[in-house]
Protein backbone atom coordinates (compact mmCIF):
# COMPACT_ATOMS: atom_id res chain seq x y z
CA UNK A 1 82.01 138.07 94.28
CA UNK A 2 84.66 136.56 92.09
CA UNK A 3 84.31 137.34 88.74
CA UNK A 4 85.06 133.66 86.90
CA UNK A 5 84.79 134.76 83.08
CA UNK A 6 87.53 135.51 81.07
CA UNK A 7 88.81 135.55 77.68
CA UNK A 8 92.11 134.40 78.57
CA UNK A 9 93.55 131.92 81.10
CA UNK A 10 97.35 131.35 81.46
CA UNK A 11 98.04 128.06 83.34
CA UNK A 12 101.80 127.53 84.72
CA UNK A 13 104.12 128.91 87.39
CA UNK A 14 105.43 132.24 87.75
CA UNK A 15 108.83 132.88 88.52
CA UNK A 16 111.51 134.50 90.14
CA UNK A 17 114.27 135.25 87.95
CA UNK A 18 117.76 136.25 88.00
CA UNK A 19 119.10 137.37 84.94
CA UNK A 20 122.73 137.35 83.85
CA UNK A 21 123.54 138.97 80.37
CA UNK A 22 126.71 140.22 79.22
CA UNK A 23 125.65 143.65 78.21
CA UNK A 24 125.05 144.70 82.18
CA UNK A 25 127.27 144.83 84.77
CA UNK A 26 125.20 143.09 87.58
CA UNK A 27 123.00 140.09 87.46
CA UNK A 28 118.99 141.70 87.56
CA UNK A 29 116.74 139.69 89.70
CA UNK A 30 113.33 140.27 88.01
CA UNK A 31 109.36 139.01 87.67
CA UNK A 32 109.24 136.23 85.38
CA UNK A 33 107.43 132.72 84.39
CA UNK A 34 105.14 132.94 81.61
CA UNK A 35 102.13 133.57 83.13
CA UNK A 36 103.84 137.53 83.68
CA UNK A 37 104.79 137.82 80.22
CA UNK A 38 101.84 136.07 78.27
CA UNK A 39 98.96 137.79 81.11
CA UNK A 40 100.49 141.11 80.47
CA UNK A 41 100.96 141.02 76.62
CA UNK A 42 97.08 139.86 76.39
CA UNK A 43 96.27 142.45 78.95
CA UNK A 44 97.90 145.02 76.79
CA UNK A 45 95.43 144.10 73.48
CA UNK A 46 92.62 144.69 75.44
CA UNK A 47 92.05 140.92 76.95
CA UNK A 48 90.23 140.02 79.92
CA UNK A 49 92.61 137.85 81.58
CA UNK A 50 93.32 135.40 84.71
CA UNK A 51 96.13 133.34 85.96
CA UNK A 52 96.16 129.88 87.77
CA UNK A 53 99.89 129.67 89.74
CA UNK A 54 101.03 128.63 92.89
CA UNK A 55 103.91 130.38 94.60
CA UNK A 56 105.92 130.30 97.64
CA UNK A 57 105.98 132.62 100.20
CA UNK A 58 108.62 134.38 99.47
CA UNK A 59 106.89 135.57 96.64
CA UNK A 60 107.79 139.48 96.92
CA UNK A 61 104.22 141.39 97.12
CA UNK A 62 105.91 144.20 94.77
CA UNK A 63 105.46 141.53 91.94
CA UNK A 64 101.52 140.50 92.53
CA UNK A 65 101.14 144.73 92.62
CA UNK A 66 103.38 145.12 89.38
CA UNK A 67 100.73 142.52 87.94
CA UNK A 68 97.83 143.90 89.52
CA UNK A 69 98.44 147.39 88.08
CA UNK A 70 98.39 145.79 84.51
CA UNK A 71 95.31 144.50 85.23
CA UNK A 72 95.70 140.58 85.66
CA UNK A 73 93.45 138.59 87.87
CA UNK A 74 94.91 136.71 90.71
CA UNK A 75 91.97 135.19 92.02
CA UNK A 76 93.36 131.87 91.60
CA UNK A 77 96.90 132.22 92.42
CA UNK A 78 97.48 130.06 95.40
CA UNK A 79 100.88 130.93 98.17
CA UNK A 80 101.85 127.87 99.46
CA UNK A 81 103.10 128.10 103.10
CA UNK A 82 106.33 127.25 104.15
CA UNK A 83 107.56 126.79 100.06
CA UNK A 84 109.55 128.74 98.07
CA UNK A 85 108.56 130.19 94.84
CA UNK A 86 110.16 128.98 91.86
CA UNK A 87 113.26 130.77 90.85
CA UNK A 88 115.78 130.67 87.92
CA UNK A 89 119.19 131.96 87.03
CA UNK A 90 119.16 133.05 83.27
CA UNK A 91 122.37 133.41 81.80
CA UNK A 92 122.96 134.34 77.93
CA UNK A 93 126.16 133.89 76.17
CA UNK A 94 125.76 135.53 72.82
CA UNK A 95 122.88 133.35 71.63
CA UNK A 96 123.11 130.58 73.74
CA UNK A 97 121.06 130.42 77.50
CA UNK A 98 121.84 128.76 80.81
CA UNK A 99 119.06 127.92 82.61
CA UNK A 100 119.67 127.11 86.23
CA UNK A 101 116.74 126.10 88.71
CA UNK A 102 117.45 127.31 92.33
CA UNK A 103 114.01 125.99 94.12
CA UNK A 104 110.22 124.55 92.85
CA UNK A 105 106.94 125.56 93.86
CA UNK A 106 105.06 122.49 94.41
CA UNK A 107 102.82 121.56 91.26
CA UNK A 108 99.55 122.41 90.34
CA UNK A 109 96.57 120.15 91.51
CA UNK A 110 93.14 119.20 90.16
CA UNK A 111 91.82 120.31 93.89
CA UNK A 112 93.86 124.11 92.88
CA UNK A 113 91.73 124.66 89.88
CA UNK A 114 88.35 126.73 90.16
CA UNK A 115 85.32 124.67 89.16
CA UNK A 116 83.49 127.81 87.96
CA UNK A 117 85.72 129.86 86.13
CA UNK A 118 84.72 130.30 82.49
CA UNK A 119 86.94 131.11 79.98
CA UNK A 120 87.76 131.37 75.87
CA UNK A 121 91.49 130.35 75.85
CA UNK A 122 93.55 128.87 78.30
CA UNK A 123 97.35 128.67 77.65
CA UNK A 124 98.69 126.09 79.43
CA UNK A 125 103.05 127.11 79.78
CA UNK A 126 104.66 124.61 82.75
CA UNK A 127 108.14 125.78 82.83
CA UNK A 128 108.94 122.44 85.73
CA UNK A 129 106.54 119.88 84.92
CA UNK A 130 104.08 121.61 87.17
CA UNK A 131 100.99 120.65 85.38
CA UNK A 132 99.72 116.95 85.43
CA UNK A 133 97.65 115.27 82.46
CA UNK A 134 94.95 115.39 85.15
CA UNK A 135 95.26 119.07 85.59
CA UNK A 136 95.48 119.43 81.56
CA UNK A 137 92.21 117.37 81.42
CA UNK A 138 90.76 119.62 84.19
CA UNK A 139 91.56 122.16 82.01
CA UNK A 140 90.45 121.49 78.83
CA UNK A 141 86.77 121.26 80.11
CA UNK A 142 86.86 124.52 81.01
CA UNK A 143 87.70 126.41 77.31
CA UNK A 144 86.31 126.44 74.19
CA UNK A 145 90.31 126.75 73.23
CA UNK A 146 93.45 125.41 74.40
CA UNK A 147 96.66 126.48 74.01
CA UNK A 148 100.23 124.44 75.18
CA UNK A 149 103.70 125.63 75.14
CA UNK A 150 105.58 122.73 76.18
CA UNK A 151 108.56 124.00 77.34
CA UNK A 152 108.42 122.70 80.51
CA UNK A 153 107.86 119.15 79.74
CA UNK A 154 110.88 119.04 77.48
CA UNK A 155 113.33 119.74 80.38
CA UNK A 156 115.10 117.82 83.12
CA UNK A 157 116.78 118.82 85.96
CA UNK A 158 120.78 117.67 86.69
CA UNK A 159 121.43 117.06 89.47
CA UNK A 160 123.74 120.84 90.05
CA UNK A 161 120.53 122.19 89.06
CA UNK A 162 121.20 122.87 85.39
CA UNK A 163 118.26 122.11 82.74
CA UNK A 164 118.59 120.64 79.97
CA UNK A 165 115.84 119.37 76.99
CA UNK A 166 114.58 116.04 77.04
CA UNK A 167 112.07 113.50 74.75
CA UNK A 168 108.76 114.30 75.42
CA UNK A 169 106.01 113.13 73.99
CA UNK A 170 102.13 112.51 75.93
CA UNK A 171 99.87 112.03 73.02
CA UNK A 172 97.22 112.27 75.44
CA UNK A 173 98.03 116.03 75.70
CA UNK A 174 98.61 117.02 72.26
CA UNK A 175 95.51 115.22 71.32
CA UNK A 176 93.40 117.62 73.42
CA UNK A 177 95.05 120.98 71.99
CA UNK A 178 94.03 123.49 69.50
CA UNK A 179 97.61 125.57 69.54
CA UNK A 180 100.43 124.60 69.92
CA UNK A 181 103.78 127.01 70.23
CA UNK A 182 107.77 126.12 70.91
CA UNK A 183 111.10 126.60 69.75
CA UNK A 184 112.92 124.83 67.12
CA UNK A 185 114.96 122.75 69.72
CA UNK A 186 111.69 122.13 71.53
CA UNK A 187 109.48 120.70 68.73
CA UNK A 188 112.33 118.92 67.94
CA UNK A 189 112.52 116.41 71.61
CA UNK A 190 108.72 115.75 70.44
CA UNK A 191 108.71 114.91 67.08
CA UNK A 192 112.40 113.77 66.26
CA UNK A 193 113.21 115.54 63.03
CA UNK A 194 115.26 118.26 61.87
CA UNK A 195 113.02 118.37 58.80
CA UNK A 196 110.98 121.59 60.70
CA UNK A 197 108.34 121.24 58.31
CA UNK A 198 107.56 117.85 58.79
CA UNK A 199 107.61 117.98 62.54
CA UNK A 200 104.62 120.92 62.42
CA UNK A 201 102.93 118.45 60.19
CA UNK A 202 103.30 115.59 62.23
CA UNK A 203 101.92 117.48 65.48
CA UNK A 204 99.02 119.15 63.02
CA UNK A 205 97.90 114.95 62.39
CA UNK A 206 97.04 114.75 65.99
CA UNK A 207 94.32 117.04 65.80
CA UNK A 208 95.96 120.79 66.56
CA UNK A 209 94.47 123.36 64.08
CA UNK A 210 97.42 125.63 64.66
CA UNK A 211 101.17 125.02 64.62
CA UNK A 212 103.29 127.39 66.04
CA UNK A 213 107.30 127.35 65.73
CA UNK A 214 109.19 130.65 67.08
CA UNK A 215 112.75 130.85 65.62
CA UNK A 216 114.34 133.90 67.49
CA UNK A 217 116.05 136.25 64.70
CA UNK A 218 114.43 134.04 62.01
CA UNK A 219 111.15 134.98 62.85
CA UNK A 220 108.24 132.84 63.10
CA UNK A 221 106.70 129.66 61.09
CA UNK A 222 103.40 129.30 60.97
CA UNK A 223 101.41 125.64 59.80
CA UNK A 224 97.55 125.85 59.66
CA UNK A 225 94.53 124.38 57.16
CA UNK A 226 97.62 122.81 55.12
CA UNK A 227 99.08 125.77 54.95
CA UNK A 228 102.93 126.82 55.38
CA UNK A 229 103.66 130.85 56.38
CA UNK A 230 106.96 132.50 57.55
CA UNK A 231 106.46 135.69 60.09
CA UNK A 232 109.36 137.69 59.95
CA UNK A 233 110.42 139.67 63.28
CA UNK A 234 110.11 143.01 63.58
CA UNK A 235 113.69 144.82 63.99
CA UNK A 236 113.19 146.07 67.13
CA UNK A 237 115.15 149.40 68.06
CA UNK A 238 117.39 147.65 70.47
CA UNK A 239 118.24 144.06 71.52
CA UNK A 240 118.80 143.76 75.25
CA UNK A 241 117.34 140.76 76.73
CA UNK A 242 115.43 137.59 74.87
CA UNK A 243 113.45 136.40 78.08
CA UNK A 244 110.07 135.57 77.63
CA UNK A 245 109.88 137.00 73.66
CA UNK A 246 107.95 133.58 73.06
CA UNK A 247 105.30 134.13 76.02
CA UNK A 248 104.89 137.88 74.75
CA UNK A 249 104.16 136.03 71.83
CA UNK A 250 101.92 133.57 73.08
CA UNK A 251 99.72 136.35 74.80
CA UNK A 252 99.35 138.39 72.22
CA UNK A 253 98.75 135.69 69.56
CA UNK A 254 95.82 134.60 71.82
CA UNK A 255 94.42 137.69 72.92
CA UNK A 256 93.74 138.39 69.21
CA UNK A 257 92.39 134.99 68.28
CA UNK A 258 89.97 135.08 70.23
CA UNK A 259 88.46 138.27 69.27
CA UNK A 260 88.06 136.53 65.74
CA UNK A 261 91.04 137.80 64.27
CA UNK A 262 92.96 135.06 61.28
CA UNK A 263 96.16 132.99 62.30
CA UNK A 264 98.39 134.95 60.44
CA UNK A 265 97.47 138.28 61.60
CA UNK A 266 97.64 136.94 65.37
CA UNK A 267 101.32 135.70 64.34
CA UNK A 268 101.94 139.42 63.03
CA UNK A 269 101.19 140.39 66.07
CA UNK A 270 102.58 137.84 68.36
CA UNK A 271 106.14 139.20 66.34
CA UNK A 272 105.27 142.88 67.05
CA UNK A 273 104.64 142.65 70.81
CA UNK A 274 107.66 140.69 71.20
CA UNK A 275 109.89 143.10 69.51
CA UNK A 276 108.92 145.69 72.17
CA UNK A 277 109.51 143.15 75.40
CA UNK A 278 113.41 142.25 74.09
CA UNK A 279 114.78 145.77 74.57
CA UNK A 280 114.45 146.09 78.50
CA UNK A 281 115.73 143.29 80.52
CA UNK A 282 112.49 141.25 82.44
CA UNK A 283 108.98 142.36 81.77
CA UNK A 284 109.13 145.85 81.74
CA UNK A 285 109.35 146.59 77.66
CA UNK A 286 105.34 146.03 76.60
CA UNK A 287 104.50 147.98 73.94
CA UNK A 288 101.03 149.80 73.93
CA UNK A 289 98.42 148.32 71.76
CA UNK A 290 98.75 151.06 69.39
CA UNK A 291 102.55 150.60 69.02
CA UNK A 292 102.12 146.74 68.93
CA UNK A 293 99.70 147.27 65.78
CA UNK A 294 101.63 149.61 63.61
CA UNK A 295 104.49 147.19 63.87
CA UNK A 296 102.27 144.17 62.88
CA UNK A 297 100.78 146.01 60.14
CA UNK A 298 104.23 146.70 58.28
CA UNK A 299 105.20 142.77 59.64
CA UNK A 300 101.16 141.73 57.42
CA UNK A 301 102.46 143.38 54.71
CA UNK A 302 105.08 142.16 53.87
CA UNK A 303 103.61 138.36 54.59
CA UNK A 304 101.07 139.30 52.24
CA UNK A 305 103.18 140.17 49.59
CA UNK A 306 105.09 136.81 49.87
């Protein structure tokens, strides 16, 4: 029997991904989508956690074992005959990313999502537009919490395959969220304002309790109960690759929330466990929960102080 309770669901498509950087010689074609990176990062703080993808066929089985062994569920993780899963090309130049889309798992549907699964959180990350307001109703019902990235409704696709951010705005969906966590350039197709600020306050009137803004090398901001904090990153020992530092940070943030844990602490370590994932290209560079802690401690400290 299925086991359909869990503190921690992460709704959105993995990936296949190719990554280009400048530091390595050949391009590294690796697990990705943020259901690896946000699963594994709660996984690693001790969260009970479940995924709800769909890929293709070509989906190589060495990836669902590389999850398996860290524990995720994959009960609900649907392959889709004759479709292909997903896949990007990631190419950085110094601090700016490519983002090429090669093929698309078809999206998510109401019919995909298990009626009796149970669960504290869900994160809800499309990276394509995979997940309909339907689906985002669907899953509301089922969490006492819900958490959007909306990275995937702020992009279009060119027509050579490039993305690029768009507006984006369903009021419907932020209305219905507790947390919500982007990028600077993200928040900013939502809201319209360079004033950063004034965009997390402007989400916070629709009703989310928690606004979350990563800013790469700047840190992290942080807007809840009326209240403004900056997260600084933790220096990790080496910077290698940047992909999926803000689902690292998503996971972790979450797996700690729910055990009770305050908004700024979860930020600490939402910092710390990214730190670790950035110095190994793809998901291989999770810290322990141990390691992940000691970092956020000295990261809480020095918030504190501030």
């Amino acid at each position: 029997m299925k086991n359909t309770e869990f503190d921690l669901c992460v709704a959105g498509h993995f990936a296949i991904d190719t990554i280009k950087l400048s530091s390595i010689k050949k391009p590294v074609l690796t697990l990705g989508g943020p259901p690896t990176y946000a699963s594994v990062a709660a996984r690693k703080l001790g969260a009970n956690v479940t995924v709800i993808s769909k890929v293709g066929e070509d989906f190589p089985q060495e990836f669902l074992k590389q999850l398996e062994k860290q524990g995720v569920d994959l009960s609900f993780v649907h392959v889709v005959e004759k479709a292909k899963t997903t896949s990007f090309v990631l190419e950085y130049l110094n601090e700016d990313r490519i983002l090429k889309i090669k093929a698309l798992t078809p999206k998510i549907l109401s019919k995909d999502l298990p009626v009796s699964l149970r669960v504290k959180a869900v994160h809800v990350s499309p990276i394509a537009n995979e997940v309909s307001l339907e689906v985002f109703k669907k899953l509301r019902s089922l969490c006492q919490i819900l958490s959007l990235d909306p990275q995937g409704y702020v992009r279009k696709i060119l027509k050579n395959g490039t993305l690029e951010l768009k507006k984006w705005k369903d009021v419907e969906i932020l209305q219905q969220t507790d947390i919500f966590k982007s990028n600077r350039k993200e928040i900013q197709k939502i809201v319209e304002t360079k004033d950063l600020r004034s965009a997390m306050r402007t989400l916070a009137d629709y009703g989310i309790k928690i606004v979350i803004v990563t800013l790469g090398f700047k840190g992290t901001s942080l807007f809840f109960e009326n209240g403004f904090y900056h997260i600084p990153p933790y220096p990790s020992r080496k910077f290698v690759d940047p992909t999926g530092a803000g689902d690292v940070f998503a996971g972790a943030f979450l797996a700690e929330y729910i055990s009770g844990k305050t908004p700024v602490w979860c930020a600490c370590v939402g910092n710390a466990a990214a730190s670790f994932v950035v110095e190994k290209v793809g998901p291989k560079g999770f810290g322990s929960k141990k390691g992940i802690y000691k970092r956020a401690k000295q990261l809480y400290e020095i918030v504190m102080k501030e």
